[in-house]
Protein backbone atom coordinates (compact mmCIF):
# COMPACT_ATOMS: atom_id res chain seq x y z
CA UNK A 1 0.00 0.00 0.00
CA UNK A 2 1.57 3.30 -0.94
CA UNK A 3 1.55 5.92 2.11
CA UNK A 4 0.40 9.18 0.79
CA UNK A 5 1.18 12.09 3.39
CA UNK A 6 -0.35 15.60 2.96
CA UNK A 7 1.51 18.42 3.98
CA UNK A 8 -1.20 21.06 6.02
CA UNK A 9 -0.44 22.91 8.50
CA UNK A 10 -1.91 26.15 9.46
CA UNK A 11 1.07 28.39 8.31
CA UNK A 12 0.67 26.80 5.17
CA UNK A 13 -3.28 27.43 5.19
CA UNK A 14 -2.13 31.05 5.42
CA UNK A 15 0.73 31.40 3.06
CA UNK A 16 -1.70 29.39 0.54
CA UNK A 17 -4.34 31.99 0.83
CA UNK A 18 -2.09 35.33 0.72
CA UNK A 19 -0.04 33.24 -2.49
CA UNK A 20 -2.45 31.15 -3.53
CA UNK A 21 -0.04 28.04 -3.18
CA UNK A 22 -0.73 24.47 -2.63
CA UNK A 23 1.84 21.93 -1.76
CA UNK A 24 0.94 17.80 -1.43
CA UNK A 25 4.01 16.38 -0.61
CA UNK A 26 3.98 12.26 -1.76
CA UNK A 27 6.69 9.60 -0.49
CA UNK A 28 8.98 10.39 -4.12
CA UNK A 29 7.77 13.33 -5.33
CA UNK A 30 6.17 16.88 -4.63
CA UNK A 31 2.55 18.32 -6.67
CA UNK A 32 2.78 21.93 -6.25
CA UNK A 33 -0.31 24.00 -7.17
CA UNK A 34 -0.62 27.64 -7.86
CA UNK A 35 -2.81 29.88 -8.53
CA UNK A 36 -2.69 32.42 -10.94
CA UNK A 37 -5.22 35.58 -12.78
CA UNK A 38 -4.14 38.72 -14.71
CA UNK A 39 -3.74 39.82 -18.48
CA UNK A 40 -1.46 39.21 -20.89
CA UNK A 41 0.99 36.95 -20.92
CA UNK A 42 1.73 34.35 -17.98
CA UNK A 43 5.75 34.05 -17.17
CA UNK A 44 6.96 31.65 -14.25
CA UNK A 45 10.33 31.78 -13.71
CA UNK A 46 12.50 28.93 -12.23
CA UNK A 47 15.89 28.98 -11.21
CA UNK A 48 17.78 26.41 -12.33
CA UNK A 49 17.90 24.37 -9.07
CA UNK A 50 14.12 24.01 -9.45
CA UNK A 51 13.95 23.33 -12.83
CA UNK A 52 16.49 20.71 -12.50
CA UNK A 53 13.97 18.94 -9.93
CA UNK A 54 10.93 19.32 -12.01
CA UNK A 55 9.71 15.83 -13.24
CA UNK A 56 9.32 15.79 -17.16
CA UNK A 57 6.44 16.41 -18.70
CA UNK A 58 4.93 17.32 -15.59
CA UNK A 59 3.64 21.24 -15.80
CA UNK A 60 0.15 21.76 -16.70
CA UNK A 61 -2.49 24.27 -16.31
CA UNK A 62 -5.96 24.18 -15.83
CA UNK A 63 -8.02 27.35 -16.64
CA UNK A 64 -8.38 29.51 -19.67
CA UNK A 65 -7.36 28.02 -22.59
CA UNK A 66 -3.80 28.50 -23.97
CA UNK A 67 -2.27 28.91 -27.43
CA UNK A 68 1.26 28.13 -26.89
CA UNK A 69 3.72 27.30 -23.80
CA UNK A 70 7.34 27.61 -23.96
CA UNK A 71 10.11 27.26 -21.66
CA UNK A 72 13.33 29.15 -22.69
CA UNK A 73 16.12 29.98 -20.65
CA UNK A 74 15.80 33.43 -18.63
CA UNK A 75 18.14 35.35 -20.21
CA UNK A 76 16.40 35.28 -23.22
CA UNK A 77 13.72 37.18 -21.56
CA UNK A 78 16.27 40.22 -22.25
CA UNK A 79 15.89 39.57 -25.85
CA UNK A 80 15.13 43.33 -27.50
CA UNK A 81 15.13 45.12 -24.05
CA UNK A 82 16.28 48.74 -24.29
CA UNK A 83 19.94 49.17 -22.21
CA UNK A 84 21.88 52.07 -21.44
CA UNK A 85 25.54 51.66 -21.05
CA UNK A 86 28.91 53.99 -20.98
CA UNK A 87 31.38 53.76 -23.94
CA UNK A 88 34.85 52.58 -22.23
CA UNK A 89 36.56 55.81 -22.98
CA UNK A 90 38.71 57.58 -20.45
CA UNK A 91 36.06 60.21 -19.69
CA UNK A 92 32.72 57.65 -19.64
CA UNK A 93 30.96 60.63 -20.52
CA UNK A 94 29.18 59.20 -23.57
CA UNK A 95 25.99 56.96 -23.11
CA UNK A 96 24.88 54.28 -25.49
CA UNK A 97 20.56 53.62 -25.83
CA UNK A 98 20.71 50.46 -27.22
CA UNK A 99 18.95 47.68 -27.72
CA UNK A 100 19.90 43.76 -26.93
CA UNK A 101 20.12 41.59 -29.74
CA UNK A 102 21.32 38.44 -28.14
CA UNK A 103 21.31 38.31 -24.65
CA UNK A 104 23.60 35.31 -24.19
CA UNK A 105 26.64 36.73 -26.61
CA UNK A 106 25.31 40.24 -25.58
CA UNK A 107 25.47 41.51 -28.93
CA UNK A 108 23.54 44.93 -29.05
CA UNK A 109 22.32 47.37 -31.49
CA UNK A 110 22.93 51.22 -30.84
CA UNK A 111 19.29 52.66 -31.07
CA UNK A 112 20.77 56.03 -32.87
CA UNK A 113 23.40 54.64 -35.47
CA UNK A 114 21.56 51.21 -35.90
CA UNK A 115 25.01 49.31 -35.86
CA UNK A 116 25.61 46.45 -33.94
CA UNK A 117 28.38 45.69 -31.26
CA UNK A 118 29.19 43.11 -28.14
CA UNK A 119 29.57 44.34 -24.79
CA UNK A 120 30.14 42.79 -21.37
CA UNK A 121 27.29 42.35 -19.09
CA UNK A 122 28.78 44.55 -16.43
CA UNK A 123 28.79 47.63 -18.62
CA UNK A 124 24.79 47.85 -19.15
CA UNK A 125 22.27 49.50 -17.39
CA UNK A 126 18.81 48.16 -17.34
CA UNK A 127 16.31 51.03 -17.69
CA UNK A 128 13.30 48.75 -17.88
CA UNK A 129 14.07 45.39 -17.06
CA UNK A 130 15.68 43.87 -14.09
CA UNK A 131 18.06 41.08 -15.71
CA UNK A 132 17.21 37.13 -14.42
CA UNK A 133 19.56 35.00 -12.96
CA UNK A 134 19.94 32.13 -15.37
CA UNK A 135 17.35 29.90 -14.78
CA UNK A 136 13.93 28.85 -17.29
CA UNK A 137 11.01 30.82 -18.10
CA UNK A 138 7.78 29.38 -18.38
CA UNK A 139 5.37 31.03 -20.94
CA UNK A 140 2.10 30.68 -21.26
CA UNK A 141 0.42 32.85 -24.28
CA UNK A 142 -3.71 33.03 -24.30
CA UNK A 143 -6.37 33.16 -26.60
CA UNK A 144 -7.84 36.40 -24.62
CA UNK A 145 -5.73 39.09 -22.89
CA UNK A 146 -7.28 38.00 -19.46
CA UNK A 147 -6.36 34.27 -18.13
CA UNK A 148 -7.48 32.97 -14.82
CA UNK A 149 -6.04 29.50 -13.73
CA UNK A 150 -3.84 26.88 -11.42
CA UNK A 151 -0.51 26.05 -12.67
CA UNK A 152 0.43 22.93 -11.83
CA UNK A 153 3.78 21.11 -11.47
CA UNK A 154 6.02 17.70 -9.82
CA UNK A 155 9.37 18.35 -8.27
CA UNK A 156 11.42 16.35 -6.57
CA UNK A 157 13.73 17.22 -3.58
CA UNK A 158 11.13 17.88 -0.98
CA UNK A 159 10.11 15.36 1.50
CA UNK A 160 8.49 14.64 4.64
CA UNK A 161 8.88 11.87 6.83
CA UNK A 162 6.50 11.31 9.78
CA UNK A 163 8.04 10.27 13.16
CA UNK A 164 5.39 9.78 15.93
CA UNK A 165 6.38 8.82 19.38
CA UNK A 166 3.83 6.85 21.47
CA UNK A 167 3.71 7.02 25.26
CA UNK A 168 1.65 4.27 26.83
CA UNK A 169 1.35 4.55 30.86
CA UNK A 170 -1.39 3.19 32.78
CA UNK A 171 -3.16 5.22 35.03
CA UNK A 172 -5.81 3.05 37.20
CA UNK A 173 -7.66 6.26 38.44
């Protein structure tokens, strides 16, 4: 007989109704539910730590209906992102608006001139977008621009183990 153990405790009760997240927490593996309504686009970002512990073929969603979903990795979430950055000149006086090209060679394209060049990640300023930490992004595009759902996944690497003491005494009273 398999032992299923659900993970509820009252902190969790709380944190699952200010996040809206639902952990049930099996002898090998970990169903994490979340809930999830806005417009647009849905990105989920992992970092790679999680996404190495996600079982395959494991994320689904249940709500609104979905035309595509992609995972990429993160940085190509800075794909076309307007930077700023400081030509390496003795005086950094001159500014660069510039747009990223390829965010993993960080080849760029200077807004003004419309030529392309490779810079360093260090030398850019992000004006609009905070830059990930590599890890996956998990897109989910919609048929309308308002989606309402639970995103569903399996991990691995969390587990709980029960360990119960019984005290027996016998009180003839």
């Amino acid at each position: 007989m398999k032992m299923i153990f659900i993970f509820c405790l009252a902190s969790i009760s709380l944190i699952q109704s200010l996040l809206a997240v639902e952990l049930s927490i099996y002898n090998s593996f970990t169903q994490i539910r979340q809930f999830h309504n806005g417009s647009g686009d849905l990105k989920y970002e992992f970092a790679n730590g999680e996404y190495e512990n996600l079982l395959d073929g494991s994320i689904s969603w249940d709500g609104t209906p979905f035309v595509q979903q992609d995972v990429s990795n993160s940085t190509q979430s800075l794909k076309n992102v307007k930077v700023t950055l400081k030509r390496s000149t003795v005086c950094e006086c001159e500014t660069i608006e510039a747009k990223i090209i390829d965010p993993n060679s960080m080849l760029l394209q200077n807004l003004k001139t419309g030529s392309y060049f490779y810079t360093d990640k260090q030398s850019i300023e992000y004006t609009s977008t905070r830059p990930d930490q590599q890890g996956k992004t998990l897109t989910f595009q919609f048929q309308n621009k308002q989606f309402s759902g639970t995103l569903s996944y399996l991990v691995t690497g969390i587990t709980w183990k029960p360990d119960y003491e019984l005290f027996y005494t016998n009180n003839k009273g």
